[in-house]
C-alpha atoms as a PDB file:
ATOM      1  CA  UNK A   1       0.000   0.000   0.000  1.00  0.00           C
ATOM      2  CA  UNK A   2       2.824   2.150   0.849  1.00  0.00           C
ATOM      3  CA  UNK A   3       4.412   1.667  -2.629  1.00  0.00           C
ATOM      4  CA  UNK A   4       1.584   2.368  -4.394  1.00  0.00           C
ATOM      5  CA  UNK A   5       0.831   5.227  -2.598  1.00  0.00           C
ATOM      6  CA  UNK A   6       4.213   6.529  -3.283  1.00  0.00           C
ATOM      7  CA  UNK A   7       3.913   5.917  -6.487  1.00  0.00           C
ATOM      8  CA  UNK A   8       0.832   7.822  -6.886  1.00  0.00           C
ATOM      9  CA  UNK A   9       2.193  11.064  -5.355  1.00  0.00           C
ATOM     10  CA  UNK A  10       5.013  10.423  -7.577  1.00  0.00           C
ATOM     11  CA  UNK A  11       2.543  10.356 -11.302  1.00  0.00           C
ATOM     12  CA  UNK A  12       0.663  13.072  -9.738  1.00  0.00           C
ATOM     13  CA  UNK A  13       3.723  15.243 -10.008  1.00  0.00           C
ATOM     14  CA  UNK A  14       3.580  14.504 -13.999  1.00  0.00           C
ATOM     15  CA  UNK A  15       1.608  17.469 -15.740  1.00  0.00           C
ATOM     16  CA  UNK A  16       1.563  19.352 -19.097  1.00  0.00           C
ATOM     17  CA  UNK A  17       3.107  22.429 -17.644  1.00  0.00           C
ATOM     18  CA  UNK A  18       5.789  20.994 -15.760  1.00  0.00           C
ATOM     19  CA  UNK A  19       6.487  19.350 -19.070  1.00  0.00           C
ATOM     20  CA  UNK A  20       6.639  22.477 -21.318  1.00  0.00           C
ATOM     21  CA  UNK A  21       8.388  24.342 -18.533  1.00  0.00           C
ATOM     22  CA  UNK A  22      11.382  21.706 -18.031  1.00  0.00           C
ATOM     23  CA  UNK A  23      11.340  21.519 -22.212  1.00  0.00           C
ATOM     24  CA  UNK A  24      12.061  24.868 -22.379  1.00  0.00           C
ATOM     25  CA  UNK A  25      15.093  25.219 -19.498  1.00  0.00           C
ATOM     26  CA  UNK A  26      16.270  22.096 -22.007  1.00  0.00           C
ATOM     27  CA  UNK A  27      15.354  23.827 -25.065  1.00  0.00           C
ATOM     28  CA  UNK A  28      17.883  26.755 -24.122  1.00  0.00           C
ATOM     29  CA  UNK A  29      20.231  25.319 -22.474  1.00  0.00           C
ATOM     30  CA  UNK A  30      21.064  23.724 -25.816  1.00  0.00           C
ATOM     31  CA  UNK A  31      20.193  26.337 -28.153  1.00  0.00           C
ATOM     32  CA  UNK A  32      23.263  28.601 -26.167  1.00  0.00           C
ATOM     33  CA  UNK A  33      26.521  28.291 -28.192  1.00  0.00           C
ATOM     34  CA  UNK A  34      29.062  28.000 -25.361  1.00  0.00           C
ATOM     35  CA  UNK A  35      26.631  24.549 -24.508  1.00  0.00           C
ATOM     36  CA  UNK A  36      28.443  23.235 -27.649  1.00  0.00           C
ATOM     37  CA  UNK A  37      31.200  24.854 -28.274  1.00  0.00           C
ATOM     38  CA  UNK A  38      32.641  24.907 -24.989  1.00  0.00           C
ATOM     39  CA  UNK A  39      31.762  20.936 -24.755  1.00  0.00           C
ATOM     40  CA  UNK A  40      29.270  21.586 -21.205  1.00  0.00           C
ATOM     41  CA  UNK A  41      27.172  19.087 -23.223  1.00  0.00           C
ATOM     42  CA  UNK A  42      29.771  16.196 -21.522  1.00  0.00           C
ATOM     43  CA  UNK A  43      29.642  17.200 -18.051  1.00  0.00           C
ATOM     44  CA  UNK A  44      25.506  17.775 -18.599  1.00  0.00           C
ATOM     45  CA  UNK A  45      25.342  14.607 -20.004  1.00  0.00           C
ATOM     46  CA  UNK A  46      27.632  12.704 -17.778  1.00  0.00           C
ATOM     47  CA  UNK A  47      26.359  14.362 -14.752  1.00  0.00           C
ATOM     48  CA  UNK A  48      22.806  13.816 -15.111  1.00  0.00           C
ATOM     49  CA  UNK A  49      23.479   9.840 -15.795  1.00  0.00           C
ATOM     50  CA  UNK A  50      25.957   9.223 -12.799  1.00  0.00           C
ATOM     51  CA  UNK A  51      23.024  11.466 -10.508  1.00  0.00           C
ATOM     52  CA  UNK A  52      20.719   9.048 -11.869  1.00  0.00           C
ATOM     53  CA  UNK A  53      22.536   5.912 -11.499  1.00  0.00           C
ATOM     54  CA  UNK A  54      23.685   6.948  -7.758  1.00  0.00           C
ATOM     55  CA  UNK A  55      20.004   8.009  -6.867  1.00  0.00           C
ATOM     56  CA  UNK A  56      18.729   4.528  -8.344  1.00  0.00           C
ATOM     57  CA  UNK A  57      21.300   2.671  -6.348  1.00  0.00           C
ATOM     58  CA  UNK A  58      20.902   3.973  -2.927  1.00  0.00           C
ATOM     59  CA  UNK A  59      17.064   5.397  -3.468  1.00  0.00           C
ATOM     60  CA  UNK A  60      17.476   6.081   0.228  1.00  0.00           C
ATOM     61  CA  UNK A  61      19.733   8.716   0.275  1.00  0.00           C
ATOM     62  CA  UNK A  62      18.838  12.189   0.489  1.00  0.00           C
ATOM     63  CA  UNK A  63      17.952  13.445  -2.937  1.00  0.00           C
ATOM     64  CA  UNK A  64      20.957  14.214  -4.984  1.00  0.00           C
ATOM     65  CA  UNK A  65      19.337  17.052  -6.665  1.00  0.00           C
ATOM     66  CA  UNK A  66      18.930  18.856  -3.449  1.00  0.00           C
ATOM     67  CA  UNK A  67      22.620  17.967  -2.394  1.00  0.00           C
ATOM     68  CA  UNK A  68      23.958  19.646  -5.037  1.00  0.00           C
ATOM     69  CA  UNK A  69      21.867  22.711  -5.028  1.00  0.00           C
ATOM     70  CA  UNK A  70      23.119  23.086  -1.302  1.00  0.00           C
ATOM     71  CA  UNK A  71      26.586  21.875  -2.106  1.00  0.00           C
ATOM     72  CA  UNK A  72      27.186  24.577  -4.853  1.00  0.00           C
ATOM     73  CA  UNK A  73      25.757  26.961  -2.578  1.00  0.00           C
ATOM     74  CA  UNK A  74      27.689  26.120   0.399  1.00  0.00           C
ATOM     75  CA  UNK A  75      31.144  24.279  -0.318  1.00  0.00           C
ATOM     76  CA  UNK A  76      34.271  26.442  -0.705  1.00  0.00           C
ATOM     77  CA  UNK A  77      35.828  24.026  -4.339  1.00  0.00           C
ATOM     78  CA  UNK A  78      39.113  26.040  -3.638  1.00  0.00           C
ATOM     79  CA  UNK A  79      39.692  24.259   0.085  1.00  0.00           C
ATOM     80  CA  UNK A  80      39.683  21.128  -1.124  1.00  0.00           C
ATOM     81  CA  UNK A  81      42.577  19.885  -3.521  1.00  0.00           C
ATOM     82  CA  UNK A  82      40.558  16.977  -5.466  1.00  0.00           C
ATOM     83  CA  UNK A  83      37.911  19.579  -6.360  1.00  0.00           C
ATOM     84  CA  UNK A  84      40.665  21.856  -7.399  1.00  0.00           C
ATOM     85  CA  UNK A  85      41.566  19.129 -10.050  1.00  0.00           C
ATOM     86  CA  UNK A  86      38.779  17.915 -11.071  1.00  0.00           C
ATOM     87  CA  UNK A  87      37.623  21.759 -11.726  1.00  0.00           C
ATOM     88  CA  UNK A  88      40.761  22.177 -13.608  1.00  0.00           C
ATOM     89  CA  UNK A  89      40.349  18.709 -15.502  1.00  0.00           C
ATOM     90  CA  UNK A  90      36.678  20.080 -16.788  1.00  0.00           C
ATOM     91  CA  UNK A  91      38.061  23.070 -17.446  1.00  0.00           C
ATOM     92  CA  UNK A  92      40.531  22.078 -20.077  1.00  0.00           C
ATOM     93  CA  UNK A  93      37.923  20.381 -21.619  1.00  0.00           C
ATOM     94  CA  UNK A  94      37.272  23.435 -23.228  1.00  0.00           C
END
């Protein structure tokens, strides 16, 4: 009962405007020129699937969506020297 109520709350969440509106963030995103020329399209793409993957994997951990939106909010990437790299590594990407 639990699982379908879950579930439930989870298609109710599915509408027509959420749709369009999400279409459109995607829409621009990838109509912007740096998107492509710059190559964000690999750590968008990348990023999105390892979220996934991690979120599927241990469904009980907190949302990864909201970790991040706190995490680039609140974590200083210049104390910490793997951040460092792997912000220089994506950086040469481009």
């Amino acid at each position: 009962m639990a699982l379908i109520n879950e579930f439930q709350q989870a298609v109710g969440t599915v509408t027509l405007d959420r749709f369009e509106q999400s279409l459109a963030v995607y829409q621009q995103q990838f109509a912007e020129e740096e998107f492509w020329t710059q190559k964000q399209y690999l750590i968008w793409f990348h990023g999105k699937d390892i979220q996934k993957a991690m979120q599927q994997h241990k469904s009980q951990y907190i949302s990864l969506k909201d970790f991040f939106d706190w995490a680039l909010n609140e974590i200083d990437v210049n104390q910490y020297p793997d951040l460092i790299e792997l912000q220089n590594r994506i950086s040469s990407l481009q």
